[in-house]
PDB file of N, CA and C in Angstrom:
ATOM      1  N   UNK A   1      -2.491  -3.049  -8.095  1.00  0.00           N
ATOM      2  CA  UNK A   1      -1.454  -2.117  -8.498  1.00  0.00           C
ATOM      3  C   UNK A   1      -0.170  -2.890  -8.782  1.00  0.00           C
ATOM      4  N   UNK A   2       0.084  -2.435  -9.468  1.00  0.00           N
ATOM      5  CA  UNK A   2       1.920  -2.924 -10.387  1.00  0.00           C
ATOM      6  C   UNK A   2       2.966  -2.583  -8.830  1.00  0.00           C
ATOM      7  N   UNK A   3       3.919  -2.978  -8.592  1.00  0.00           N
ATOM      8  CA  UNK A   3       5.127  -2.309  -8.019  1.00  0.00           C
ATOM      9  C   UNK A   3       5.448  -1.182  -8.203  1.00  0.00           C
ATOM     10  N   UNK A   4       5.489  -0.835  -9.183  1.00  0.00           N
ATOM     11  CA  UNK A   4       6.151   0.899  -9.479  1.00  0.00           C
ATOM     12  C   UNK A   4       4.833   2.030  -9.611  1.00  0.00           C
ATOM     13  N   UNK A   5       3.487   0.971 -10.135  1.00  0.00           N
ATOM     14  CA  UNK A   5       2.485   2.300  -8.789  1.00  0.00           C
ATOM     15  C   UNK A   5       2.759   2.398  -7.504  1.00  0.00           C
ATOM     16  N   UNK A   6       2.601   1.059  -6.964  1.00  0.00           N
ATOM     17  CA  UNK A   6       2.266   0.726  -5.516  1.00  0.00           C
ATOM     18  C   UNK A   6       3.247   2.309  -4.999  1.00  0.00           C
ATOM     19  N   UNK A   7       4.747   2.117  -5.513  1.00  0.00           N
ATOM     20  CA  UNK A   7       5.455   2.768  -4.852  1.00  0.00           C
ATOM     21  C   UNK A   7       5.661   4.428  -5.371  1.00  0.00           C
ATOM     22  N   UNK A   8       5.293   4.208  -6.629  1.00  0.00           N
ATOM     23  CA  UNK A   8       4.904   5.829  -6.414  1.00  0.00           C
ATOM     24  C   UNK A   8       3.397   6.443  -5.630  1.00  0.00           C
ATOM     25  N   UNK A   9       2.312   5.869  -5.397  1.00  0.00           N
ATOM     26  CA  UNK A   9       1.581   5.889  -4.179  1.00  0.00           C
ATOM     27  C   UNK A   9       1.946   6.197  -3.343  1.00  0.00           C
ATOM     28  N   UNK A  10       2.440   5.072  -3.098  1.00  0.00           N
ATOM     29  CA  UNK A  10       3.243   5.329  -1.257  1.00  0.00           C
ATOM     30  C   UNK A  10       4.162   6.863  -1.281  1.00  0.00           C
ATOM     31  N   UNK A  11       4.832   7.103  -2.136  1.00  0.00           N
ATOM     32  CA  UNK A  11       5.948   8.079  -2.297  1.00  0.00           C
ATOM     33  C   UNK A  11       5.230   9.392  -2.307  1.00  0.00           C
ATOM     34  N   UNK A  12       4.129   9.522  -2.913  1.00  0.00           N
ATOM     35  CA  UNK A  12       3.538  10.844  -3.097  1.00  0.00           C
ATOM     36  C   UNK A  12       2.363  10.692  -2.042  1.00  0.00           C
ATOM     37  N   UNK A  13       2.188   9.501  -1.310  1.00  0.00           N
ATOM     38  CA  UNK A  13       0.976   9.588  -0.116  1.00  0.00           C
ATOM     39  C   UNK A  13      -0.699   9.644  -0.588  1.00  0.00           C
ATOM     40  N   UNK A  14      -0.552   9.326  -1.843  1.00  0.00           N
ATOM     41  CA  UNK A  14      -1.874   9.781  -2.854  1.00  0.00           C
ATOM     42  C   UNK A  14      -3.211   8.905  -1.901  1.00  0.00           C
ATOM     43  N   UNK A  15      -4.595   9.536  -1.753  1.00  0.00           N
ATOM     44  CA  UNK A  15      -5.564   8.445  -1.100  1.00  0.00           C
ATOM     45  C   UNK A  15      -5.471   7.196  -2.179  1.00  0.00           C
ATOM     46  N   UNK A  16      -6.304   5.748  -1.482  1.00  0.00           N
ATOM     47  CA  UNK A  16      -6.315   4.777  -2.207  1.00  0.00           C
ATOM     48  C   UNK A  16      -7.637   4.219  -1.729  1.00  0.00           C
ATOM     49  N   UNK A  17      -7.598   2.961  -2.677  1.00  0.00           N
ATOM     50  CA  UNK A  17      -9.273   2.488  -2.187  1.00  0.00           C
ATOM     51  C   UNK A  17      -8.983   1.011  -2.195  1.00  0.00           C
ATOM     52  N   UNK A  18      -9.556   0.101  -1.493  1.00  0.00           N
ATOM     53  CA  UNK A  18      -9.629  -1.437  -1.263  1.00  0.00           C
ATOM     54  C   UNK A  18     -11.084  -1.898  -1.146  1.00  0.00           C
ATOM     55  N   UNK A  19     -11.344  -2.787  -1.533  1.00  0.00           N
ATOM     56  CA  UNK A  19     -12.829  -2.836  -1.681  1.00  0.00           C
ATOM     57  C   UNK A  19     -13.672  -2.171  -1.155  1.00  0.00           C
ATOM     58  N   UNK A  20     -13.611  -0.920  -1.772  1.00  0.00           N
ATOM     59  CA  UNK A  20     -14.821   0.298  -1.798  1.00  0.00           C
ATOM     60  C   UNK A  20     -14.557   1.011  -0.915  1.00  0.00           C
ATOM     61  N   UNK A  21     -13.213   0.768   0.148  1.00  0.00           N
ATOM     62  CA  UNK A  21     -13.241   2.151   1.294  1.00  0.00           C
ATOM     63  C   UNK A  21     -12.036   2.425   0.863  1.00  0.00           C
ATOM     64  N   UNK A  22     -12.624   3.778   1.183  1.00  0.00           N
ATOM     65  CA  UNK A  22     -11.095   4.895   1.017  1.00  0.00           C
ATOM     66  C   UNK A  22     -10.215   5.095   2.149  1.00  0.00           C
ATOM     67  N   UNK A  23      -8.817   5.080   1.984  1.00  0.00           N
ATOM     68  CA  UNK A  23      -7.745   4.898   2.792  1.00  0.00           C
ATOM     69  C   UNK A  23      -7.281   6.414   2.641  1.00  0.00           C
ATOM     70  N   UNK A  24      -6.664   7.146   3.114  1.00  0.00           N
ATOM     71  CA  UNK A  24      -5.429   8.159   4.114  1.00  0.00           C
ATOM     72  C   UNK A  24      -4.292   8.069   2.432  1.00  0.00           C
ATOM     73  N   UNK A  25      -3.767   7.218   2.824  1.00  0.00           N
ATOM     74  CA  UNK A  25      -2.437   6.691   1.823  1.00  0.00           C
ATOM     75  C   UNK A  25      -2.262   5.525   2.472  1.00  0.00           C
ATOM     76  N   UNK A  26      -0.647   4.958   1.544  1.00  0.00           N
ATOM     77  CA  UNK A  26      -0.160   3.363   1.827  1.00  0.00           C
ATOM     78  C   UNK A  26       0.863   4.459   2.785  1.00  0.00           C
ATOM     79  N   UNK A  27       0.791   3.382   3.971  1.00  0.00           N
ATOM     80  CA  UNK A  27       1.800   4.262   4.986  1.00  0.00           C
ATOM     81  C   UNK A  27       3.038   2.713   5.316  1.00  0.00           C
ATOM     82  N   UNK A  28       2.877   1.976   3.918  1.00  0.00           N
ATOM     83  CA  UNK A  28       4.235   1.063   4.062  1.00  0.00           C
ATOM     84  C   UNK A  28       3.900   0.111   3.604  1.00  0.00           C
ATOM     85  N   UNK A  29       5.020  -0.703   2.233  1.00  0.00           N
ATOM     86  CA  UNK A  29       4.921  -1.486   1.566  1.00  0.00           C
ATOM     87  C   UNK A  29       5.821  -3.044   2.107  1.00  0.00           C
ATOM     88  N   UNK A  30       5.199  -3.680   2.297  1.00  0.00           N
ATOM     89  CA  UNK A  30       5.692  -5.021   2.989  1.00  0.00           C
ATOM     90  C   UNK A  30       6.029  -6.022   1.974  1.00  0.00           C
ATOM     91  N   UNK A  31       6.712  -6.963   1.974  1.00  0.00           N
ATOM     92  CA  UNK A  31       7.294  -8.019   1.357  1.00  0.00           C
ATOM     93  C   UNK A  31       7.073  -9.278   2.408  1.00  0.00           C
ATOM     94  N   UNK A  32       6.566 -10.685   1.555  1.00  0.00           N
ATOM     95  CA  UNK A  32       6.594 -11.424   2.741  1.00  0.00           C
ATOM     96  C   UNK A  32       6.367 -12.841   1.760  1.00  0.00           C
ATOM     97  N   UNK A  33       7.359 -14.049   2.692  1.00  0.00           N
ATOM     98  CA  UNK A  33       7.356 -15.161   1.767  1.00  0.00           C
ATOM     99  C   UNK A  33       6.601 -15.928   2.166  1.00  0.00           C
ATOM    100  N   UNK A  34       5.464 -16.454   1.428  1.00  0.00           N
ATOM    101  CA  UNK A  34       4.368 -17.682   1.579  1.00  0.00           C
ATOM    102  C   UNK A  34       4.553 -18.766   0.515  1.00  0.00           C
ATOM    103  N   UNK A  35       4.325 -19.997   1.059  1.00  0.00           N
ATOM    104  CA  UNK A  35       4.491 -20.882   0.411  1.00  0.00           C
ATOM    105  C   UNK A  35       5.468 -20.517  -0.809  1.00  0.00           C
ATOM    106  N   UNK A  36       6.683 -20.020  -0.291  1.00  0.00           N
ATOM    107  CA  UNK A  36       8.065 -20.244  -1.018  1.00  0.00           C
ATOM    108  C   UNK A  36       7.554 -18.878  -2.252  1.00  0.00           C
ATOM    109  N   UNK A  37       6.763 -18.335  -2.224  1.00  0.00           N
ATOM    110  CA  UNK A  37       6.767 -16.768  -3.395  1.00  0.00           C
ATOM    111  C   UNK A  37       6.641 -15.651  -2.344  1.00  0.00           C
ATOM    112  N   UNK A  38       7.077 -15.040  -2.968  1.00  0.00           N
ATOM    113  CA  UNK A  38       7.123 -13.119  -2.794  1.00  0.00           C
ATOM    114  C   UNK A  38       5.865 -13.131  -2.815  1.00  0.00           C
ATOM    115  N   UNK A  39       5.258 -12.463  -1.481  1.00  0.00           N
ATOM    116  CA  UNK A  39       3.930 -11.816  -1.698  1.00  0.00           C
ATOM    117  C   UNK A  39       4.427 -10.586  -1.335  1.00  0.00           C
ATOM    118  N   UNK A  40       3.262  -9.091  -2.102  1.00  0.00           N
ATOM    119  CA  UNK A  40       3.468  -7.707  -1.493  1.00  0.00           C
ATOM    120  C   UNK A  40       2.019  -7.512  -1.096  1.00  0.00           C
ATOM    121  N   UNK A  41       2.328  -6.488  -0.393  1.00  0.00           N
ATOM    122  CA  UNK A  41       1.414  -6.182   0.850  1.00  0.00           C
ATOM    123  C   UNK A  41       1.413  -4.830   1.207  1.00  0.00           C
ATOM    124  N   UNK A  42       0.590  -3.800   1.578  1.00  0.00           N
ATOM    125  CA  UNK A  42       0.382  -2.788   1.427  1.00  0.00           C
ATOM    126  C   UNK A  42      -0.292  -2.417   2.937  1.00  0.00           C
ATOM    127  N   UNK A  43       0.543  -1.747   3.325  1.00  0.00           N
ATOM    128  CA  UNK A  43      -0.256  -1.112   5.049  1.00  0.00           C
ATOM    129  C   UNK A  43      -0.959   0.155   4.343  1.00  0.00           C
ATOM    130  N   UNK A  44      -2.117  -0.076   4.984  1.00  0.00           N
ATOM    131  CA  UNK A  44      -3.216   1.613   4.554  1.00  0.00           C
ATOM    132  C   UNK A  44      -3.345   2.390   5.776  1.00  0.00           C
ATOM    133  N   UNK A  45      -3.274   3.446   5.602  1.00  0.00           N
ATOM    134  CA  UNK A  45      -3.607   4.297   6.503  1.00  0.00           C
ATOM    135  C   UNK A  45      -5.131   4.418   6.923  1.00  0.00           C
ATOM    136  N   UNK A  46      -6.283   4.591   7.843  1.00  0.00           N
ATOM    137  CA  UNK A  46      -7.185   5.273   8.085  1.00  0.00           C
ATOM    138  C   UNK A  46      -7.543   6.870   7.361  1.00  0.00           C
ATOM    139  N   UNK A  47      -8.923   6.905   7.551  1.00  0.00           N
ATOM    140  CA  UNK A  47      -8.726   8.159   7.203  1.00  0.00           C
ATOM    141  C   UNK A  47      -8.728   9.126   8.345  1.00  0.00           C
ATOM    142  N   UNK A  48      -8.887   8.509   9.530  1.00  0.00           N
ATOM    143  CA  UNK A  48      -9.117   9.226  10.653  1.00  0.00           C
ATOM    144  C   UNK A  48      -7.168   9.730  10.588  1.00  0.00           C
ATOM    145  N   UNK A  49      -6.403   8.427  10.447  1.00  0.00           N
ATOM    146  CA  UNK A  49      -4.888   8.477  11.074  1.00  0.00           C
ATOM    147  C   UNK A  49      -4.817   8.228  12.088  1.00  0.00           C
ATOM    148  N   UNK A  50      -5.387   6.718  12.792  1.00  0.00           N
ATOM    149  CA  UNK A  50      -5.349   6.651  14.044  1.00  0.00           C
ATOM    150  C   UNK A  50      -5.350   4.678  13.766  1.00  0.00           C
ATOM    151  N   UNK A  51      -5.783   3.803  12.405  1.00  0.00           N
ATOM    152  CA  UNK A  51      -5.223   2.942  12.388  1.00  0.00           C
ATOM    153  C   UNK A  51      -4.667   2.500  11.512  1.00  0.00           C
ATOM    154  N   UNK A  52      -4.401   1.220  11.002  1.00  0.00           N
ATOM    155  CA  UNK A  52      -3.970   0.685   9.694  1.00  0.00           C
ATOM    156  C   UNK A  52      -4.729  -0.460   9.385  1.00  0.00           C
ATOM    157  N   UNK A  53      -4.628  -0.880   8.203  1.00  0.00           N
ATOM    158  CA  UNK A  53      -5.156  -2.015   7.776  1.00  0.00           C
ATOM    159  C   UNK A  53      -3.699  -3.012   6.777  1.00  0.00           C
ATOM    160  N   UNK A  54      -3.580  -4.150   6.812  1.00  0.00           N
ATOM    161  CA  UNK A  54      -2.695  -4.552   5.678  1.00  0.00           C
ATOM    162  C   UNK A  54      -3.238  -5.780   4.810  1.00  0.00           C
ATOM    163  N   UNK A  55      -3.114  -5.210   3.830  1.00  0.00           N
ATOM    164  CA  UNK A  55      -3.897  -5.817   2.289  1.00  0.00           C
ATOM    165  C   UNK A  55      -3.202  -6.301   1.139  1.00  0.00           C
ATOM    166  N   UNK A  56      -3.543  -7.467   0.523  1.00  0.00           N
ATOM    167  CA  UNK A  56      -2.772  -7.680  -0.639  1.00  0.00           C
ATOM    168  C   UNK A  56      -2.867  -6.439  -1.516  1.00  0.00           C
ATOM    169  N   UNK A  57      -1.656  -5.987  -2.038  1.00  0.00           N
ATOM    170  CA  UNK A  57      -1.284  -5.012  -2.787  1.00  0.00           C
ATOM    171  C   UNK A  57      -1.805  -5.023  -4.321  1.00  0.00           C
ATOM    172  N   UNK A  58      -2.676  -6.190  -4.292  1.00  0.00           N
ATOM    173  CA  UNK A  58      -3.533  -6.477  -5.882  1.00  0.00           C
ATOM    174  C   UNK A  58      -4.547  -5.999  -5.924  1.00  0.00           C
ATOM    175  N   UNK A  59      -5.378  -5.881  -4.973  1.00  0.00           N
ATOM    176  CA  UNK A  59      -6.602  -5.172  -4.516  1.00  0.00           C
ATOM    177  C   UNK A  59      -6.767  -3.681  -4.087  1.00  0.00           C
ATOM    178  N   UNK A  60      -5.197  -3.000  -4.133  1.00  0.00           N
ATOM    179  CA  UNK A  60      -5.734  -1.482  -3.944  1.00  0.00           C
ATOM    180  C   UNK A  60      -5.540  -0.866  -5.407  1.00  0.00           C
ATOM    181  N   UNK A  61      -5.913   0.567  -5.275  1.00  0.00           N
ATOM    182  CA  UNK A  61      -6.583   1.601  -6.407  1.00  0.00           C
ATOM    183  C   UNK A  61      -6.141   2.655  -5.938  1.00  0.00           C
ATOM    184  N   UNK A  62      -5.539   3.374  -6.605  1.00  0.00           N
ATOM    185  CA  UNK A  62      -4.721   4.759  -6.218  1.00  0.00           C
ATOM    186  C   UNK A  62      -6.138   5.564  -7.176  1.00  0.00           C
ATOM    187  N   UNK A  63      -6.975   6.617  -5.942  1.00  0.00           N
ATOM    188  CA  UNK A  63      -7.996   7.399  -6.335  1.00  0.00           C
ATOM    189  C   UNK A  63      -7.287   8.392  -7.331  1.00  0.00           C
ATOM    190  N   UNK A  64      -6.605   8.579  -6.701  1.00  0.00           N
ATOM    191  CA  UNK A  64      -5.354  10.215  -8.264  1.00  0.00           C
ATOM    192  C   UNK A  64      -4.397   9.843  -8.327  1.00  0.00           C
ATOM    193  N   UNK A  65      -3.722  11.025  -8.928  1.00  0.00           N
ATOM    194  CA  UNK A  65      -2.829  10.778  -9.518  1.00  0.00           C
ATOM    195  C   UNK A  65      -1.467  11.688  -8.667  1.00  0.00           C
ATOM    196  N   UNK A  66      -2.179  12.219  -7.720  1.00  0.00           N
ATOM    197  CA  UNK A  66      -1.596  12.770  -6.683  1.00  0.00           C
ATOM    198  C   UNK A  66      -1.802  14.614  -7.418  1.00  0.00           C
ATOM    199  N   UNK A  67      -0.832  15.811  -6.804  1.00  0.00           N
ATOM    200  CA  UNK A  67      -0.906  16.931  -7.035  1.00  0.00           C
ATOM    201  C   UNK A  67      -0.476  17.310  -8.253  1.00  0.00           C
ATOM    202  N   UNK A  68      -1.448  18.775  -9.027  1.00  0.00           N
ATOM    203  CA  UNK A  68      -0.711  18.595 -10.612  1.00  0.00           C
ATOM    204  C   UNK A  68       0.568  19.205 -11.034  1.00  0.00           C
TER     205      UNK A  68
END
C-alpha cells in the first residue's frame, strides 16, 4: 500500500490482508529508521481484537473500500 492508502485504511478501519490472513483493521501506522531510511510499518489488528501483529506496510491489501 502507498501512504495515502495505508492511511485512509487506518482512518476508515477497513479489514486488510498480509500474506493471505485477514486482519480486524491497521490499528496504527509506525515510522521507523533502519539503516539510515524511513521504513513504514503497519500494526494489524486480530480478528478476534485481542492481538496485533506489525508488518511492513508493502505487504498489506486493504480487502474494500470501506462503507458506500
Amino acid at each position: 500500500m502507498t501512504n495515502e492508502e495505508l492511511k485512509e485504511a487506518f482512518k476508515k478501519r477497513i479489514p486488510v490482508n498480509h500474506r493471505g490472513v485477514e486482519y480486524k483493521y491497521i490499528s496504527a501506522v509506525i515510522y521507523r529508521i533502519r539503516s539510515r531510511k524511513i521504513v513504514v510499518l503497519a500494526e494489524l489488528m486480530d480478528r478476534c481484537g485481542h492481538s496485533v501483529v506489525i508488518v511492513d506496510a508493502d505487504g498489506v491489501t486493504a480487502l474494500c473500500t470501506g462503507p458506500p
